[in-house]
Protein backbone atom coordinates (compact mmCIF):
# COMPACT_ATOMS: atom_id res chain seq x y z
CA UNK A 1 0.00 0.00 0.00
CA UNK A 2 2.71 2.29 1.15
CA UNK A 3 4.88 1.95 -2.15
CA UNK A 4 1.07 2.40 -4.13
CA UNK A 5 0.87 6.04 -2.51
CA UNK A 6 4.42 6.69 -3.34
CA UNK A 7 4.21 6.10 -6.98
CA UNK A 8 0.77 8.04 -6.53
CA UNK A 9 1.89 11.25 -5.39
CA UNK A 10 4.61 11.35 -7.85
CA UNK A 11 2.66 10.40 -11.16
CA UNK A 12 -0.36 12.94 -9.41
CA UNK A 13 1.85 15.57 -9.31
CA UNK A 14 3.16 15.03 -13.22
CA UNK A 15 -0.37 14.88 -14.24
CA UNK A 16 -0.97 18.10 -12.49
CA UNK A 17 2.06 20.22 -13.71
CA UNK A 18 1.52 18.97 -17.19
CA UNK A 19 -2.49 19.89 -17.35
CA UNK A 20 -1.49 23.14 -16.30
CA UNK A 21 1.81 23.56 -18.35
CA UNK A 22 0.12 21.73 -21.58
CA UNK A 23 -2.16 24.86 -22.94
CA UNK A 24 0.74 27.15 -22.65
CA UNK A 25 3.19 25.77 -24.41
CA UNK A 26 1.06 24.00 -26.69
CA UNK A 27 -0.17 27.52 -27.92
CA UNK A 28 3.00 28.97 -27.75
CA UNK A 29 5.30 26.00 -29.83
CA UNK A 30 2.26 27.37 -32.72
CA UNK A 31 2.93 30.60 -32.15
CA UNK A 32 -1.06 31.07 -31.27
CA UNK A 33 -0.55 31.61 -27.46
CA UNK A 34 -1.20 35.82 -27.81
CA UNK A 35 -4.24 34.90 -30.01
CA UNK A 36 -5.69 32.30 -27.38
CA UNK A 37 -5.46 34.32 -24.61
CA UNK A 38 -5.87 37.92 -25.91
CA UNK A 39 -9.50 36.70 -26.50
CA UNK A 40 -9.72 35.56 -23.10
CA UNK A 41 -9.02 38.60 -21.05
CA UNK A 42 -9.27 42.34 -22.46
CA UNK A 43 -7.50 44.52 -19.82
CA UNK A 44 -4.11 46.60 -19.56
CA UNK A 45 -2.45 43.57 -18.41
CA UNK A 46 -2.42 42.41 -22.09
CA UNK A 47 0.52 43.10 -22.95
CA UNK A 48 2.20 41.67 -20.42
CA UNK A 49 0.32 38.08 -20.05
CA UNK A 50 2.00 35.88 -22.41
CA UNK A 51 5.80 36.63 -21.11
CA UNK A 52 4.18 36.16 -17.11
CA UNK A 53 1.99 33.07 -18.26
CA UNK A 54 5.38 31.79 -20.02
CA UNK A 55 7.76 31.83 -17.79
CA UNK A 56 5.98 31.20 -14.78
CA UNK A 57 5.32 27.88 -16.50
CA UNK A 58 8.41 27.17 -17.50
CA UNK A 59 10.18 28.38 -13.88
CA UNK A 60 8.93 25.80 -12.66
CA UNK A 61 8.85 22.99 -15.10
CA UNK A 62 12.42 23.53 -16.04
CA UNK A 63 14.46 20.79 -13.52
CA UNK A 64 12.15 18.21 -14.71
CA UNK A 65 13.25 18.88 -18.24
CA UNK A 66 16.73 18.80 -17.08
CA UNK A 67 16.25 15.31 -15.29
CA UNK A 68 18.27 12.88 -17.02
CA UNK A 69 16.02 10.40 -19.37
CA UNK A 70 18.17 7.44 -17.83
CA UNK A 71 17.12 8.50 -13.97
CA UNK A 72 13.37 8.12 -15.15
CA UNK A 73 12.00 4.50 -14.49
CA UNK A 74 8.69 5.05 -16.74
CA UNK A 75 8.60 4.75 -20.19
CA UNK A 76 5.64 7.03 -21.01
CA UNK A 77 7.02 9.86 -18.10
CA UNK A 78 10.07 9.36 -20.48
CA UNK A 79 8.32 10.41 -23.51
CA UNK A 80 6.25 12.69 -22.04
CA UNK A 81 9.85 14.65 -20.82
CA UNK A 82 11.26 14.44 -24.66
CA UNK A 83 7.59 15.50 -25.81
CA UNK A 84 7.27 18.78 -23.30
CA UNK A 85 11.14 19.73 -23.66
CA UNK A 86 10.59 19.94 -27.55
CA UNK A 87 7.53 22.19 -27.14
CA UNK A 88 9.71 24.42 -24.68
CA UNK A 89 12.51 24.79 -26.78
CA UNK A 90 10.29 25.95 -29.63
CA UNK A 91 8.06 28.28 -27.48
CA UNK A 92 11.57 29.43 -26.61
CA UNK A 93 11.82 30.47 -29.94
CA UNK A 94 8.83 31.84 -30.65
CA UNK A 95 8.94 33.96 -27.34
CA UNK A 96 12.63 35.48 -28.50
CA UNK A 97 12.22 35.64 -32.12
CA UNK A 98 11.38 39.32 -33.20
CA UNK A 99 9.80 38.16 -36.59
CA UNK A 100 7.14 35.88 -34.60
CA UNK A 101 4.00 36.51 -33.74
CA UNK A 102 4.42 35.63 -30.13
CA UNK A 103 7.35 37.42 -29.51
CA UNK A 104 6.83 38.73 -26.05
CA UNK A 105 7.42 42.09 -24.45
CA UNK A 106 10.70 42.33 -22.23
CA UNK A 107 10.93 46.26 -21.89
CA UNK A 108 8.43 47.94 -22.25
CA UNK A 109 6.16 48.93 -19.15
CA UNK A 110 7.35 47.33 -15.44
CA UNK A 111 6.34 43.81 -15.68
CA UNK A 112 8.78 42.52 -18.10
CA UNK A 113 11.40 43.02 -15.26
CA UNK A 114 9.53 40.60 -13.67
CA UNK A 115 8.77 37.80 -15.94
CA UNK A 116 12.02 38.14 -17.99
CA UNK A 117 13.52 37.38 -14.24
CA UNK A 118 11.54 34.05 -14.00
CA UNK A 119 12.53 33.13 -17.19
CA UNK A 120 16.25 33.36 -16.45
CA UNK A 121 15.43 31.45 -13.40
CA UNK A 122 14.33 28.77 -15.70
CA UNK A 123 17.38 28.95 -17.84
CA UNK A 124 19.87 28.57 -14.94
CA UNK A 125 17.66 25.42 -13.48
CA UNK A 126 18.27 23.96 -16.81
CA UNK A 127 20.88 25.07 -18.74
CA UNK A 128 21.84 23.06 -21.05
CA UNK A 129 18.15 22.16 -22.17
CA UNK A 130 17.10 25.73 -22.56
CA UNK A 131 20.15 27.41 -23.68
CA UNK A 132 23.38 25.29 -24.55
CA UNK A 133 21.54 22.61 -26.62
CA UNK A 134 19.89 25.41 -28.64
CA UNK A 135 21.86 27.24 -30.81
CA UNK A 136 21.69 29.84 -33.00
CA UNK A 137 19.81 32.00 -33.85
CA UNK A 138 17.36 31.09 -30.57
CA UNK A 139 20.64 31.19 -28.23
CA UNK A 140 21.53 35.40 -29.72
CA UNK A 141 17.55 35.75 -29.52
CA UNK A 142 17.09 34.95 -25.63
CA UNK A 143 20.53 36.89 -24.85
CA UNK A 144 19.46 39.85 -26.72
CA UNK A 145 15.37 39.47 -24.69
CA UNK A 146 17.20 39.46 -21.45
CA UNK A 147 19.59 42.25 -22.12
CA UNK A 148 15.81 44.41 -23.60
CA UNK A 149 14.70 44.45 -19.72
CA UNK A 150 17.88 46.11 -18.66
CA UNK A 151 15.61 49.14 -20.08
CA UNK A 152 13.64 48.89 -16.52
CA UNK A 153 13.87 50.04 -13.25
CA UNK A 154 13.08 48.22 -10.03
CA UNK A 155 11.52 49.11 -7.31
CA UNK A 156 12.53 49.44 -3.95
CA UNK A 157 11.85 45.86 -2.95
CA UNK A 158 12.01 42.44 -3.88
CA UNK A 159 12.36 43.65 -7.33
CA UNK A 160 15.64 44.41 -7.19
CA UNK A 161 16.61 40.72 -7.27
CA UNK A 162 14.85 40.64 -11.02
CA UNK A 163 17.89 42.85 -12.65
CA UNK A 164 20.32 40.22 -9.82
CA UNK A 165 18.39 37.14 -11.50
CA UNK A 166 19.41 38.05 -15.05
CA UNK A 167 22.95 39.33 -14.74
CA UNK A 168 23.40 35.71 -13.13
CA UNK A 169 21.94 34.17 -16.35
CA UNK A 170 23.47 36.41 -18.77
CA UNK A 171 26.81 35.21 -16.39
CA UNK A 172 25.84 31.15 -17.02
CA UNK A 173 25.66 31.76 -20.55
CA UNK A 174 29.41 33.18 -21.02
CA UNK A 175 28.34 37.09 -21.73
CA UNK A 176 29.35 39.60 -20.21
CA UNK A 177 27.58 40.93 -16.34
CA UNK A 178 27.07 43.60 -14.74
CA UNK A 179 27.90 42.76 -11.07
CA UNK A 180 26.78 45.30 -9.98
CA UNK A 181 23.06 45.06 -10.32
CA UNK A 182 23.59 41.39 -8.25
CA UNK A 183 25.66 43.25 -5.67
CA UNK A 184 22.66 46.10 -4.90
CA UNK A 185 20.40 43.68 -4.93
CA UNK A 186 22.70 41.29 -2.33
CA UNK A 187 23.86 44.05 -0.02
CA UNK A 188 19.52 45.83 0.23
CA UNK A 189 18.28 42.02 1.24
CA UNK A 190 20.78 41.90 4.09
CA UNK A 191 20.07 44.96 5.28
CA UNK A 192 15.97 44.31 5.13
CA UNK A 193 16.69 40.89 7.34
CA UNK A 194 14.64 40.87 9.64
CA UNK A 195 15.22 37.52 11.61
CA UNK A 196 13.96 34.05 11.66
CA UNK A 197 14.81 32.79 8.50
CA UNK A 198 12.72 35.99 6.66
CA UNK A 199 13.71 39.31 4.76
CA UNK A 200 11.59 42.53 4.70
CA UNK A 201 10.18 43.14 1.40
CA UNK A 202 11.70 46.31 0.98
CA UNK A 203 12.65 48.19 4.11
CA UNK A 204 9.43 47.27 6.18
CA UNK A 205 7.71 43.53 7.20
CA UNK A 206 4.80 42.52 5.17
CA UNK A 207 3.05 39.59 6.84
CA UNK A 208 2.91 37.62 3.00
CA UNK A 209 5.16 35.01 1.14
CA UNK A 210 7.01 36.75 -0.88
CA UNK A 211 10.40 35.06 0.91
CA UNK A 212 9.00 31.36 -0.39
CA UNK A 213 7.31 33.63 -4.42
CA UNK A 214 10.90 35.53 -4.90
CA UNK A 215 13.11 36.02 -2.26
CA UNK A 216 14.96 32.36 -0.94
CA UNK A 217 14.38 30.75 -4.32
CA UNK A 218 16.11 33.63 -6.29
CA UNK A 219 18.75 34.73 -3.52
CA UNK A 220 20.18 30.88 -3.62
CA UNK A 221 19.79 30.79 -7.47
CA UNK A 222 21.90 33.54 -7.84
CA UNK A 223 24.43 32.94 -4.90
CA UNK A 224 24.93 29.47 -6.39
CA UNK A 225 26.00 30.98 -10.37
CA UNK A 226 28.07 34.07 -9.03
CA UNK A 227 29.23 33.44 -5.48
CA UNK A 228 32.37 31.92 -5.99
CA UNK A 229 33.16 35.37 -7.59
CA UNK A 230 33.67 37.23 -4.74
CA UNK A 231 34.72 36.45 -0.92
CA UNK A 232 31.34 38.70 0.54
CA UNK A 233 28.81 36.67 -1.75
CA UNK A 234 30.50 33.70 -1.38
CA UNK A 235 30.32 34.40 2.44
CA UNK A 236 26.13 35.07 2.40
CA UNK A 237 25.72 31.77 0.57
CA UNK A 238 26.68 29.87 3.39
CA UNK A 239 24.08 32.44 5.86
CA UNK A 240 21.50 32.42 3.14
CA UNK A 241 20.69 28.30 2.95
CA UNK A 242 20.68 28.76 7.00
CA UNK A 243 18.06 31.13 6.89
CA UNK A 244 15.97 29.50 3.83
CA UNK A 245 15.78 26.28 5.63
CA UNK A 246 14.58 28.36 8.70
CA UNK A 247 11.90 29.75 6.56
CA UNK A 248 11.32 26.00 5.07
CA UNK A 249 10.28 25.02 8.61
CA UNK A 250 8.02 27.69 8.74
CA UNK A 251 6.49 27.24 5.57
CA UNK A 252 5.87 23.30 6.56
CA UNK A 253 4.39 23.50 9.87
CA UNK A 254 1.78 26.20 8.16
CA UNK A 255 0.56 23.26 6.59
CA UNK A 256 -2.76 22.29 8.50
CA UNK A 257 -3.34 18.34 9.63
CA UNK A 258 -6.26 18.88 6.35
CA UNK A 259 -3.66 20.24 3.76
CA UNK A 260 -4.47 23.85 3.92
CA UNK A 261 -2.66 26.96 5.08
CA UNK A 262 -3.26 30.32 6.07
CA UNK A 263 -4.66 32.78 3.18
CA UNK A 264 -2.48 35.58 4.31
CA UNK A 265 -0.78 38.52 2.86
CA UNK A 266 -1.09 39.84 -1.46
CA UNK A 267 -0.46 37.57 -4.33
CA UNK A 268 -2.62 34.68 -2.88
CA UNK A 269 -3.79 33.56 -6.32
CA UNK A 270 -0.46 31.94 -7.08
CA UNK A 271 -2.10 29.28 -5.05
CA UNK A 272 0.72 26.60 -4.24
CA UNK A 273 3.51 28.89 -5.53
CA UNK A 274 3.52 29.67 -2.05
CA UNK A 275 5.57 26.65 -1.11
CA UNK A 276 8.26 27.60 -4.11
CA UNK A 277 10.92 27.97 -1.10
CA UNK A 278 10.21 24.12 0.16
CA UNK A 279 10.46 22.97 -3.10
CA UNK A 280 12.91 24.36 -4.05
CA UNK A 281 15.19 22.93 -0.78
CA UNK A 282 13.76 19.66 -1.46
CA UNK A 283 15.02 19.40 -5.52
CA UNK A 284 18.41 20.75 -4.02
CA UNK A 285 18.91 18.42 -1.11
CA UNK A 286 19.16 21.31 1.36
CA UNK A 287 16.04 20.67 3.68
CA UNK A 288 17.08 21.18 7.06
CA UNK A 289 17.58 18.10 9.47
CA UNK A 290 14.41 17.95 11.15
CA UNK A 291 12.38 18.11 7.21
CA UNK A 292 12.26 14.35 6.46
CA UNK A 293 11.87 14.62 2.45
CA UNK A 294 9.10 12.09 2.01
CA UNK A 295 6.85 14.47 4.78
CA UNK A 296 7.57 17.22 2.47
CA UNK A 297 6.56 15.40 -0.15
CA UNK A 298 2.84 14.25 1.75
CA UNK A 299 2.14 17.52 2.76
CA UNK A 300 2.83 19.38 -0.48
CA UNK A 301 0.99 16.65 -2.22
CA UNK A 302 -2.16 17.13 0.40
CA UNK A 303 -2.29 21.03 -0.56
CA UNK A 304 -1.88 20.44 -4.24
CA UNK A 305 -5.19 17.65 -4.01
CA UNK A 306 -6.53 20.49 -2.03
CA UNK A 307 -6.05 23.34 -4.46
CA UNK A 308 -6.26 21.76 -7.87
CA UNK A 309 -9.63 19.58 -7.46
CA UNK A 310 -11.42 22.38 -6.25
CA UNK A 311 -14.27 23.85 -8.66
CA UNK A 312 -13.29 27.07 -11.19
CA UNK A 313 -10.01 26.82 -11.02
CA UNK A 314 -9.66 25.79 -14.34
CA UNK A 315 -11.86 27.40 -17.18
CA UNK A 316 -13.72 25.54 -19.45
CA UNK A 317 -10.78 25.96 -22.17
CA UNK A 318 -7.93 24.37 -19.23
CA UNK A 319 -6.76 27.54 -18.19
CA UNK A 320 -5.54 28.96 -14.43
CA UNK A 321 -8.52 31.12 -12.92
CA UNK A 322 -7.29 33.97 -11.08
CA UNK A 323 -8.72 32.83 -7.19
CA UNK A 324 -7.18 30.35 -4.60
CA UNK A 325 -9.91 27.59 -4.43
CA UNK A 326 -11.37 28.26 -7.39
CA UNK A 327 -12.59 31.38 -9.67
CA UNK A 328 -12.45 34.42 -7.00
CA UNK A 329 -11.36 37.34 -8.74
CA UNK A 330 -11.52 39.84 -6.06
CA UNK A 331 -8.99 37.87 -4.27
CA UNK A 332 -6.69 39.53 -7.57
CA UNK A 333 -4.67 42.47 -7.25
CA UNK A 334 -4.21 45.37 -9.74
CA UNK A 335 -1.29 43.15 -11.07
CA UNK A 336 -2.85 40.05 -11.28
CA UNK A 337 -3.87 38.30 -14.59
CA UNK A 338 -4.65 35.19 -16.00
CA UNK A 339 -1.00 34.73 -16.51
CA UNK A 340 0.78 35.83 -13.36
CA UNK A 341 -1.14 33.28 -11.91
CA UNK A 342 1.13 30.50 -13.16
CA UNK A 343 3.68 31.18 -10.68
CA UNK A 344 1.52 28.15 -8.87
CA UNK A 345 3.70 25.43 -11.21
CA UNK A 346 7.22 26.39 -9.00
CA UNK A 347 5.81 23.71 -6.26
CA UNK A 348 6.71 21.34 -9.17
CA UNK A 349 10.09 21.25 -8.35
CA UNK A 350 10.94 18.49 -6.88
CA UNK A 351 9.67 16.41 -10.32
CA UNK A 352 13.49 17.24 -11.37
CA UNK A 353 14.52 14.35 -9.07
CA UNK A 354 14.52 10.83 -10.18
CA UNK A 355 11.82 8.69 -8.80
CA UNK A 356 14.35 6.63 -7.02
CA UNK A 357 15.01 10.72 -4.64
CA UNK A 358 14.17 9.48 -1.18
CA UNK A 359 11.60 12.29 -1.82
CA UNK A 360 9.62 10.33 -3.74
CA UNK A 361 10.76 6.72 -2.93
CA UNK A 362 10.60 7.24 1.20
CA UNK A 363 8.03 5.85 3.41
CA UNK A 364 4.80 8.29 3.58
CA UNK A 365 5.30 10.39 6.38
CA UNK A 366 2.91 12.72 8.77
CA UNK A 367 4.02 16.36 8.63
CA UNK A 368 4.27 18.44 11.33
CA UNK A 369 1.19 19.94 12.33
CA UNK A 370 -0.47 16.20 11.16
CA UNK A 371 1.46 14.96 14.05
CA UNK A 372 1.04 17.33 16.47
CA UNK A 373 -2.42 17.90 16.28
CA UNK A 374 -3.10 14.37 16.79
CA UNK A 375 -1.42 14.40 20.14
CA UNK A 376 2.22 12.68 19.45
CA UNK A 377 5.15 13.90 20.94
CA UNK A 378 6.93 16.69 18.83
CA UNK A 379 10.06 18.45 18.99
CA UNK A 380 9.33 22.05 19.91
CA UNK A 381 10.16 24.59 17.05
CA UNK A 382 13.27 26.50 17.67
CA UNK A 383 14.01 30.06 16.10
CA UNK A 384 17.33 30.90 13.84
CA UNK A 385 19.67 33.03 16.19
């Protein structure tokens, strides 16, 4: 029974990444993705919906692309990879070729800060599938798209790790950097730490989860391409995976006995992209000690059932609503569309480790609050000094 659930939750989670991944890219490989959705939402987010609903998508399918075909034990999860890695590669193309129709926006506005960020997030979690393996002209094409967004300015908060998040790619990829956008954007987060594993968002605390949306996820991603280049970044690496496995435990013992967690703070229909920081730990074997992978693994899976069965949150064409449980557009911000919404596919994460990962091969496991709330003894939580 136990080994039944196990290959469960990790064939349930492929199934779920790929019915939400599948319209995207399959629109975008065609080059129809700004028709499709253009017709779906009329608003002055237009413009900036295919680049969010792109590389959200592929931000968080990208490890799974990069998993080795040899690692995978099933045959049709095998073709499934080669099939979804070809459509990526060509919506690459169609996203970063000027003559396409679908070539997306990276400078013009705010937002394509944002999203061209997420996309280099994608490239450094798979390099050599979305980049190195390419070639010209779609290699020149996505240098020149992240080099457009240079154009923008960030704000005064976790924006500034956008600019960090593309010099780092633009690094990976053998061009030349500006180290000093990453080194701002380094030196403001330590100065907004607040303690406990969790950074200000800006200057000032916001009670939200913005550390797990941008914050850990992009800090490590970065630190882990550039820090070797200098002794101070180098030196925050080592603090940094301290603190986001501080915030991991956090983010894990929010996790009710019932799979749900608290629906606090802006940006709440991103759904599970609120547990992008776990995940992200998990794929990279840096959950701290007292995270056993495979409870990571149950309770991620018990939010995801709870989230993606619900009612409304797919339209009747398969794509994202903008809600939490469903359609509930007030729950939207002023920058919220039908494609920022896809930042919910980074809890997909862990899929870039082989089936044999003791994530997905250990013994179901209660998580925290599971156990606790059913009256076992617990170790008491401890803060980060």
């Amino acid at each position: 029974m136990e080994d039944m659930l196990m290959v469960y939750d990790r064939d349930y989670w492929l199934e779920t990444m790929i019915k939400i991944a599948n319209p995207v890219l399959t629109s975008l490989s065609k080059r129809e993705l700004k028709s499709r959705i253009f017709s779906m939402e009329n608003n002055k987010r237009e413009r900036y919906m295919p680049l969010e609903m792109f590389s959200r998508t592929l931000c968080g399918m990208a490890p799974w692309l990069s998993l080795d075909e040899n690692e995978i034990i099933n045959e049709e999860e095998r073709k499934l990879k080669k099939k979804f890695l070809e459509l990526a590669q060509q919506s690459l193309d169609a996203a970063t070729n000027p003559e396409s129709s679908n070539y997306m926006n990276f400078s013009k506005g705010d937002q394509p800060l944002v999203d061209t960020a997420f996309l280099a997030q994608a490239i450094v979690r798979a390099p050599k599938e979305l980049f190195f393996s390419l070639g010209n002209p779609i290699q020149s094409n996505l240098i020149k798209a992240l080099k457009e967004s240079r154009k923008i300015k960030p704000y005064y908060n976790n924006w500034v790790l956008f600019p960090a998040m593309i010099e780092a790619a633009l690094y990976l990829m053998g061009e030349t950097y500006d180290p000093v956008r990453i080194d701002y954007a380094l030196k403001q987060l330590e100065q907004w730490y607040k303690g406990d594993g969790i950074y200000g968002d800006g200057p000032f605390f916001q009670c939200d989860y913005y550390n797990s949306f941008v914050i850990h996820p992009m800090l490590i991603d970065i630190l882990e391409i550039v820090g070797k280049e200098y002794e101070d970044w180098n030196e925050m690496k080592k603090w940094e995976y301290k603190r986001a496995g501080r915030y991991s435990e956090i983010l894990e013992r929010m996790i009710s006995p019932e799979g749900t967690f608290p629906p606090i703070g802006r940006s709440l229909t991103y759904r599970f992209g609120v547990f992008h920081a776990l995940s992200h730990l998990a794929l990279h074997h840096n959950l701290p000690q007292k995270l056993i992978p495979a409870q990571v693994r149950c309770a991620l899976t018990s939010v995801i059932k709870n989230i993606i069965e619900k009612p409304g949150v797919f339209d009747e064409e398969g794509w994202l609503t903008v809600g939490f449980t469903g359609y509930q557009p007030s729950l939207g911000e002023a920058y919220i569309s039908k494609g920022s919404v896809y930042l919910c596919m980074c809890v997909f994460l862990p899929l870039g480790l082989p089936p044999t990962d003791s994530f997905w091969s250990g013994t179901p496991k209660k998580w925290s609050s599971l156990k606790i709330w059913s009256g076992e003894d617990f170790e008491r939580d401890v803060s980060l000094k």
